[in-house]
PDB file of N, CA and C in Angstrom:
ATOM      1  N   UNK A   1      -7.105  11.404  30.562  1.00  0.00           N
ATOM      2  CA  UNK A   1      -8.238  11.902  29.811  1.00  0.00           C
ATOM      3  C   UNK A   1      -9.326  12.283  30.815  1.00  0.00           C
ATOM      4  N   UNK A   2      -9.429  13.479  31.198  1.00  0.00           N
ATOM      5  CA  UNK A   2     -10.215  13.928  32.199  1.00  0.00           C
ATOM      6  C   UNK A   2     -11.824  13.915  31.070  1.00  0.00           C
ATOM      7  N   UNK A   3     -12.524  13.623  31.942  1.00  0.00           N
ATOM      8  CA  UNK A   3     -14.300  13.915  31.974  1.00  0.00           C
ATOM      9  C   UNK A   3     -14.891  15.044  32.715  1.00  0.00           C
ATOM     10  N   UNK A   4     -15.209  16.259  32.089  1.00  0.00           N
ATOM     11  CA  UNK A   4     -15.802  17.025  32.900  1.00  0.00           C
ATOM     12  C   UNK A   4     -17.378  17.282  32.120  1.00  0.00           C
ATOM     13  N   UNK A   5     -18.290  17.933  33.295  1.00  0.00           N
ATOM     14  CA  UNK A   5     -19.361  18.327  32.951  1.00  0.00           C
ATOM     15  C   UNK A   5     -19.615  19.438  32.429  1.00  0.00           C
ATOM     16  N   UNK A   6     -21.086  19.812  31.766  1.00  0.00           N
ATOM     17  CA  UNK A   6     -21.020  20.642  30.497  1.00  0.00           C
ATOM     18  C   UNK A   6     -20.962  22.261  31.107  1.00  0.00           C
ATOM     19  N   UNK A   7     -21.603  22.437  32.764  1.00  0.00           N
ATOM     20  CA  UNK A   7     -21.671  23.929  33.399  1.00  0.00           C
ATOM     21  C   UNK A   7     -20.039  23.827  33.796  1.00  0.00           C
ATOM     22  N   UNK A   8     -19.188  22.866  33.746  1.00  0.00           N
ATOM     23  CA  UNK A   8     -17.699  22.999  34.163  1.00  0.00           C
ATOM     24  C   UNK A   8     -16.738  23.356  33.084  1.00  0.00           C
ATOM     25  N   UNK A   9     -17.498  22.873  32.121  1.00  0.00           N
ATOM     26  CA  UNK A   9     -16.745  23.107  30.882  1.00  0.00           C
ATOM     27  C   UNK A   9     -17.161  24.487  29.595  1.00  0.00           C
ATOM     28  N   UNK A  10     -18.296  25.056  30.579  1.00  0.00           N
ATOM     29  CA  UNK A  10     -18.553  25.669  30.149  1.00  0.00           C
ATOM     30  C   UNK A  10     -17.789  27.251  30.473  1.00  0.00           C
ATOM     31  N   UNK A  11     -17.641  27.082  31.780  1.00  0.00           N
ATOM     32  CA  UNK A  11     -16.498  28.432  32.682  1.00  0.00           C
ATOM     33  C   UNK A  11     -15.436  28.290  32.890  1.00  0.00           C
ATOM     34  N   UNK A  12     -14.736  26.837  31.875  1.00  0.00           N
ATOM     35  CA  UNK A  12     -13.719  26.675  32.071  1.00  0.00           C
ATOM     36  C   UNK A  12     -13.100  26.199  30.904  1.00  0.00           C
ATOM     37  N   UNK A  13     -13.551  26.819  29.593  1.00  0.00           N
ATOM     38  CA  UNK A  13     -13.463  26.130  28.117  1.00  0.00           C
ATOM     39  C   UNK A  13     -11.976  26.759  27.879  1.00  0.00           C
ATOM     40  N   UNK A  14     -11.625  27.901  28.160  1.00  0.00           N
ATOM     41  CA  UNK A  14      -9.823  28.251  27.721  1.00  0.00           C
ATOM     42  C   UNK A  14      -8.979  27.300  28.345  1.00  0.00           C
ATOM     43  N   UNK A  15      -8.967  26.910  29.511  1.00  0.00           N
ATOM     44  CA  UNK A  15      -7.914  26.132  30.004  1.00  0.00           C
ATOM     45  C   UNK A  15      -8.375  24.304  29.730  1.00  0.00           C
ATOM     46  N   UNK A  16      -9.735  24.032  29.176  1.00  0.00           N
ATOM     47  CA  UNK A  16      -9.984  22.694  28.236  1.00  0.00           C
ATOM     48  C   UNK A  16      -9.253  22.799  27.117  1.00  0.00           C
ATOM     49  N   UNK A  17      -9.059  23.975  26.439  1.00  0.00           N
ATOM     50  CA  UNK A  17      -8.491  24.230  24.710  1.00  0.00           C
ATOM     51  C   UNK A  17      -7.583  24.088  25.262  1.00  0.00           C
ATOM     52  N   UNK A  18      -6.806  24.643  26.296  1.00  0.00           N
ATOM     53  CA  UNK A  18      -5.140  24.383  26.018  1.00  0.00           C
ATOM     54  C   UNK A  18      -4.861  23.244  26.743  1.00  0.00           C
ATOM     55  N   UNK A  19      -5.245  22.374  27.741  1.00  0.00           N
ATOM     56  CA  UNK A  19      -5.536  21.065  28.056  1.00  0.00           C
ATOM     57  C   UNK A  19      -5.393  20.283  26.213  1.00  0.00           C
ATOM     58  N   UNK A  20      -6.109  20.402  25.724  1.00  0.00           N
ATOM     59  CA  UNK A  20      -6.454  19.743  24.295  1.00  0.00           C
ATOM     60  C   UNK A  20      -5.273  20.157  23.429  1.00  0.00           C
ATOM     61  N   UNK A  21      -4.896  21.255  23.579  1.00  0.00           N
ATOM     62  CA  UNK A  21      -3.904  21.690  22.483  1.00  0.00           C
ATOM     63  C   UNK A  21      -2.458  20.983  23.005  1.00  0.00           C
ATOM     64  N   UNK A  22      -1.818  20.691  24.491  1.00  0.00           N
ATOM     65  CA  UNK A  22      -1.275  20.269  24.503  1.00  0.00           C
ATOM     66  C   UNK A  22      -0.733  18.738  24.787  1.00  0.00           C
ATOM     67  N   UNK A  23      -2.206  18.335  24.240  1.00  0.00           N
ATOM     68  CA  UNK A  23      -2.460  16.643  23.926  1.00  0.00           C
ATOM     69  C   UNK A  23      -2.904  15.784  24.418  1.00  0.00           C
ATOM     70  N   UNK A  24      -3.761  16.387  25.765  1.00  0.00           N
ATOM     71  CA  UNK A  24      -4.654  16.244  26.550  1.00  0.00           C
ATOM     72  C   UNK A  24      -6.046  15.827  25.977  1.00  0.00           C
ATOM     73  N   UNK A  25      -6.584  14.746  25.811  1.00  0.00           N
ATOM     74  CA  UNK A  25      -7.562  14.839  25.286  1.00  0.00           C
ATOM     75  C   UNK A  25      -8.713  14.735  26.391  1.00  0.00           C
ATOM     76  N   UNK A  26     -10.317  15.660  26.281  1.00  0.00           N
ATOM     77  CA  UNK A  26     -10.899  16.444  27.609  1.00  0.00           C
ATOM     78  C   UNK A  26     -12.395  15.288  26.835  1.00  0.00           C
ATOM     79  N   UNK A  27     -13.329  15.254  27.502  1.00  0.00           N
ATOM     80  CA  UNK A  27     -14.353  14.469  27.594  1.00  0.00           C
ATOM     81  C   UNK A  27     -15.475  15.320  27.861  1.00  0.00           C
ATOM     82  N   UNK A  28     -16.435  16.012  27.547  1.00  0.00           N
ATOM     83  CA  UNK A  28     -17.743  16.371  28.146  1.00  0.00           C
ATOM     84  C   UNK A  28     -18.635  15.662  28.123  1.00  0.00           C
ATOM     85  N   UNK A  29     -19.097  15.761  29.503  1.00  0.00           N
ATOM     86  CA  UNK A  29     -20.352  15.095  29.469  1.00  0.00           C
ATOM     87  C   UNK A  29     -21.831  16.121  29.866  1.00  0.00           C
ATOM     88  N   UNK A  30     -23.167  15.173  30.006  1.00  0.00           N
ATOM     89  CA  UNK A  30     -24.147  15.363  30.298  1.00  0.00           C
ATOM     90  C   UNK A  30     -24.473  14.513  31.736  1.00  0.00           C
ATOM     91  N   UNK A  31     -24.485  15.033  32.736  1.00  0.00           N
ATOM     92  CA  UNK A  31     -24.500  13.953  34.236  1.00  0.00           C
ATOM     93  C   UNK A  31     -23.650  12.980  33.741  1.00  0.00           C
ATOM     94  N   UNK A  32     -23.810  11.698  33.837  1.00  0.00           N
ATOM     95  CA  UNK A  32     -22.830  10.912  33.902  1.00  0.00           C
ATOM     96  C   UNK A  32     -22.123  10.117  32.401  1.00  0.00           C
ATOM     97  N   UNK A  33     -23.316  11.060  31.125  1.00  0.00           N
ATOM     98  CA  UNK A  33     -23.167  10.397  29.876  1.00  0.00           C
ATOM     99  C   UNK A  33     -22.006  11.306  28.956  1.00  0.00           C
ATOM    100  N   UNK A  34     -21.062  10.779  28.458  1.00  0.00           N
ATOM    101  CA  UNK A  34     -19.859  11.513  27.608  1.00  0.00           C
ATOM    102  C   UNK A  34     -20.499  12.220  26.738  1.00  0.00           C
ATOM    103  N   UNK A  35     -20.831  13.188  25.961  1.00  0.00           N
ATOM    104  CA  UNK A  35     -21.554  13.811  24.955  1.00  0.00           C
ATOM    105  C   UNK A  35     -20.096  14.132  23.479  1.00  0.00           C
ATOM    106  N   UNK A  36     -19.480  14.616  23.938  1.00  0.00           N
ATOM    107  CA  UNK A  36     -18.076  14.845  22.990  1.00  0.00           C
ATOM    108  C   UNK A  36     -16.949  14.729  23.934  1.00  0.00           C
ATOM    109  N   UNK A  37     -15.568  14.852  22.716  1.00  0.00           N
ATOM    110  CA  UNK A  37     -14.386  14.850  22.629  1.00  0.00           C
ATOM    111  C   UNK A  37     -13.931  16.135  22.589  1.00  0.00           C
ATOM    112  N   UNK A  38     -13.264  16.434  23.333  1.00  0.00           N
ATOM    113  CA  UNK A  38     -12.598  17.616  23.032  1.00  0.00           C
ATOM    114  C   UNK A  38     -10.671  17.608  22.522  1.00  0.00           C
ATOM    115  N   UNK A  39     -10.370  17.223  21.254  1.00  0.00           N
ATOM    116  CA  UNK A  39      -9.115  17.313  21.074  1.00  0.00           C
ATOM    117  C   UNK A  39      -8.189  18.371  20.456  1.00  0.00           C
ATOM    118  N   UNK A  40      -7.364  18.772  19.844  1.00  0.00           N
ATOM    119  CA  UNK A  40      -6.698  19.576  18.573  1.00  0.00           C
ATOM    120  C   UNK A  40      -6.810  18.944  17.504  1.00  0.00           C
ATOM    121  N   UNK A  41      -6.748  19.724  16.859  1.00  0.00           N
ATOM    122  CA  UNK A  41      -7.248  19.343  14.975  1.00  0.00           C
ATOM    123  C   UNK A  41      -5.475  19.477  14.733  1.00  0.00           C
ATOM    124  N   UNK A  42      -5.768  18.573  13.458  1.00  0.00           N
ATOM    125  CA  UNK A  42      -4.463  18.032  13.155  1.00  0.00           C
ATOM    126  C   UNK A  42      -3.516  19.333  12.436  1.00  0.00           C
ATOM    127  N   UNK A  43      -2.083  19.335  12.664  1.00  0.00           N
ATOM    128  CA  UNK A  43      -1.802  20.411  11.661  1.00  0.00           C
ATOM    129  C   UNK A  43      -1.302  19.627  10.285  1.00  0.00           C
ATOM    130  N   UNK A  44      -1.259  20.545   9.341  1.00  0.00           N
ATOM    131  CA  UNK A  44      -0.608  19.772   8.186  1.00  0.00           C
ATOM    132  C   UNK A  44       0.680  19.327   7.913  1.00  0.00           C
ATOM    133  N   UNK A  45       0.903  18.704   7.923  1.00  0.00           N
ATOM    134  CA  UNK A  45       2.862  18.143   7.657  1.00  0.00           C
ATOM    135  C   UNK A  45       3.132  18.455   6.364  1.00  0.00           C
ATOM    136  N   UNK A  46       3.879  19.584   6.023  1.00  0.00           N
ATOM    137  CA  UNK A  46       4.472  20.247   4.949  1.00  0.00           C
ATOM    138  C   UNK A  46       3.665  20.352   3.580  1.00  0.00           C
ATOM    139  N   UNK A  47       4.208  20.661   2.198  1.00  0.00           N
ATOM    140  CA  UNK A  47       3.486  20.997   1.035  1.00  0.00           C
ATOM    141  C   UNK A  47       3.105  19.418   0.638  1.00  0.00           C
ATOM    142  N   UNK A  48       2.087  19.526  -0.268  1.00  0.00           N
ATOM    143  CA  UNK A  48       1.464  18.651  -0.977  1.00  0.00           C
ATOM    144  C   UNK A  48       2.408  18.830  -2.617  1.00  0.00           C
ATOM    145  N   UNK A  49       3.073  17.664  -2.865  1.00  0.00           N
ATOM    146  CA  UNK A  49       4.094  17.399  -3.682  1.00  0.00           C
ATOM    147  C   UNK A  49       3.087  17.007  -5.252  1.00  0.00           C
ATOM    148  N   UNK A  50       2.446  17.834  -6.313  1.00  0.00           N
ATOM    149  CA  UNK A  50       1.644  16.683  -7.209  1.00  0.00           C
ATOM    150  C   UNK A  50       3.119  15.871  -7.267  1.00  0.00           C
ATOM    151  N   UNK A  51       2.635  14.468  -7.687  1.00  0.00           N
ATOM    152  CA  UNK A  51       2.772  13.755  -8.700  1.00  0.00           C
ATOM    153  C   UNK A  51       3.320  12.511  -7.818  1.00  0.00           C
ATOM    154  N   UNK A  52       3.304  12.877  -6.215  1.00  0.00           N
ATOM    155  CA  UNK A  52       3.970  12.066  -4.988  1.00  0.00           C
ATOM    156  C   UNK A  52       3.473  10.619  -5.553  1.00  0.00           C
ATOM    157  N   UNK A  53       2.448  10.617  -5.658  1.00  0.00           N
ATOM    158  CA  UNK A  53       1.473   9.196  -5.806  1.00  0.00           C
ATOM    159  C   UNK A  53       1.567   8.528  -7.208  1.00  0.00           C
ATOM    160  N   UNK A  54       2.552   8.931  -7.513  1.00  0.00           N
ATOM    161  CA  UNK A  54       2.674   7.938  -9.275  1.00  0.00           C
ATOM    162  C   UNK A  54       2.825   6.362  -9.576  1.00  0.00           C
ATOM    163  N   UNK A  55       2.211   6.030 -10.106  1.00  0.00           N
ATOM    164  CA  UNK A  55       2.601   4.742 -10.436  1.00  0.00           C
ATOM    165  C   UNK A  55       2.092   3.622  -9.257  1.00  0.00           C
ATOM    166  N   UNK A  56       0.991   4.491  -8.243  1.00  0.00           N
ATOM    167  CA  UNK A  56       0.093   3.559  -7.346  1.00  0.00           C
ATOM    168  C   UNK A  56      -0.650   3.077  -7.497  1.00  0.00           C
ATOM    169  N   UNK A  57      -1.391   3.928  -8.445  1.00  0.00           N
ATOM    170  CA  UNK A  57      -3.028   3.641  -8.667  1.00  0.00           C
ATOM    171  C   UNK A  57      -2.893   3.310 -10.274  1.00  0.00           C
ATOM    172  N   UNK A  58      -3.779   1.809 -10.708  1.00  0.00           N
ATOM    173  CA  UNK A  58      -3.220   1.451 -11.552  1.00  0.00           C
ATOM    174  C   UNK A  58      -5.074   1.498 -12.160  1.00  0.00           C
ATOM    175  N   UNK A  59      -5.256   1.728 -13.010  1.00  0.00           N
ATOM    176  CA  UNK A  59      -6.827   2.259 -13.748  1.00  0.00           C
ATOM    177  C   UNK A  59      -6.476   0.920 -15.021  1.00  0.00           C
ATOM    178  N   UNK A  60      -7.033   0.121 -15.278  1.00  0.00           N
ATOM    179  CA  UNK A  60      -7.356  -0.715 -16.529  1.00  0.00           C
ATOM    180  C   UNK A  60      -8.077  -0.359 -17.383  1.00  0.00           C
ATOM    181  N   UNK A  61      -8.181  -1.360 -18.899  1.00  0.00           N
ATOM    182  CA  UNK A  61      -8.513  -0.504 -19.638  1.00  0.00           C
ATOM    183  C   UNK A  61     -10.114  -0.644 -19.890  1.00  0.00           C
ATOM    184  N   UNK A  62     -10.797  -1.604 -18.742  1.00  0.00           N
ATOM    185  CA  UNK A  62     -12.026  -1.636 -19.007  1.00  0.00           C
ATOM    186  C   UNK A  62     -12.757  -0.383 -18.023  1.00  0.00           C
ATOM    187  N   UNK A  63     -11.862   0.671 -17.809  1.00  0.00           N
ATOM    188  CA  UNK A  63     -12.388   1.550 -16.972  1.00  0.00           C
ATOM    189  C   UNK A  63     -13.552   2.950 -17.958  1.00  0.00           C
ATOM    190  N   UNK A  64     -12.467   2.936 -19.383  1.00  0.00           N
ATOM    191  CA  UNK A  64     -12.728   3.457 -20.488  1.00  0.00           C
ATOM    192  C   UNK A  64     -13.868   3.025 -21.183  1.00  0.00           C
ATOM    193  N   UNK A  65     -14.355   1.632 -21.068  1.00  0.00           N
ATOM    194  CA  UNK A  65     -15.131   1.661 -22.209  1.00  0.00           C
ATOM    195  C   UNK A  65     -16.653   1.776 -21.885  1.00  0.00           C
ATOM    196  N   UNK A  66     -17.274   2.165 -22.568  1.00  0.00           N
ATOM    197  CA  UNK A  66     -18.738   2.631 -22.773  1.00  0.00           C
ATOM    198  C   UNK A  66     -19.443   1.990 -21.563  1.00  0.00           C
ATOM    199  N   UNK A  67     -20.293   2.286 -20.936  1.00  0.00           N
ATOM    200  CA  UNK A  67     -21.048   2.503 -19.823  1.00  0.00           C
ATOM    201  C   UNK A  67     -22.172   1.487 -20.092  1.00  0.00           C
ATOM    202  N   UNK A  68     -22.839   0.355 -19.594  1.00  0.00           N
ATOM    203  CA  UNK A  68     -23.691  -0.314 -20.218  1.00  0.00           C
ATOM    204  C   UNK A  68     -25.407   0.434 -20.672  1.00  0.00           C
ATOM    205  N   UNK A  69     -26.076   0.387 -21.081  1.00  0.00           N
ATOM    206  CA  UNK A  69     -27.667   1.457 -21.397  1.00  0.00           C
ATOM    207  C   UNK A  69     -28.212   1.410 -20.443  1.00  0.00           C
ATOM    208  N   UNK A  70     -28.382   0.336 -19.239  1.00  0.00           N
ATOM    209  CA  UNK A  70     -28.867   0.618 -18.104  1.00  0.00           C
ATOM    210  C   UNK A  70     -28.702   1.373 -16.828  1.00  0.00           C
ATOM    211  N   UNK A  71     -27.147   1.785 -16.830  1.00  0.00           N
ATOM    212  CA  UNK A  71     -26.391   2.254 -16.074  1.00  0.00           C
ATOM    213  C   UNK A  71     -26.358   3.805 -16.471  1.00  0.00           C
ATOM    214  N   UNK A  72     -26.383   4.080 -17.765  1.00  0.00           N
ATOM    215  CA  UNK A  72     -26.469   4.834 -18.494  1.00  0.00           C
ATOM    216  C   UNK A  72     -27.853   6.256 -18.231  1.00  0.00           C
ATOM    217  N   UNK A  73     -29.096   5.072 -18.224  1.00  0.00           N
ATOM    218  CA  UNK A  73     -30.237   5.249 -18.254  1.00  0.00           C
ATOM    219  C   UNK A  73     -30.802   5.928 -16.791  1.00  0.00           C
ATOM    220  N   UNK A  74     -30.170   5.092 -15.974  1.00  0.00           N
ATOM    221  CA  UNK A  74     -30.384   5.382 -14.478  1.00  0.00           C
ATOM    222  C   UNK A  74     -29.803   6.557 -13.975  1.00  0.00           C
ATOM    223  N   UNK A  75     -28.443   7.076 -15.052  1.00  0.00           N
ATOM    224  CA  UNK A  75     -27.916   8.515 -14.421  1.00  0.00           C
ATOM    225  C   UNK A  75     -29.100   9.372 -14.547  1.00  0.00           C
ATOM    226  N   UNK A  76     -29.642   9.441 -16.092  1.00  0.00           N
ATOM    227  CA  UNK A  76     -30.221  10.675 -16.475  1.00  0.00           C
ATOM    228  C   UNK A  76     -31.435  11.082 -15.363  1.00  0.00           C
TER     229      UNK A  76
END
């Protein structure tokens, strides 16, 4: 995990991105203080399936009932 400074990283930001893209994670700093991360953003791992998550999330039935007047009162 290299640390470079911000005028180094500034004339030298294409070869930081592909440093980062190939999993390199790059450090900028300010003199001797880290300021950011420089990594790759995640890609997505395939389609989003509805209905993957069934039968996880379990909602009771006091989720339904009426809202108390104070709680109520405080939305409006």
């Amino acid at each position: 995990m290299p640390t470079v400074k911000i005028h180094h990283a500034k004339t030298n930001l294409s070869r930081l991105i592909a440093q980062a893209c190939e999993g390199e994670e790059v450090i900028i700093a300010r003199g001797d203080q880290p300021l950011v991360r420089l990594q790759p953003l995640r890609e997505k791992k395939g389609q989003r399936k509805p209905g993957s998550m069934k039968g996880t999330l379990k909602i009771g039935p006091e989720f339904f009932e009426p809202l108390p007047e104070d709680e109520l009162e405080a939305l409006e």
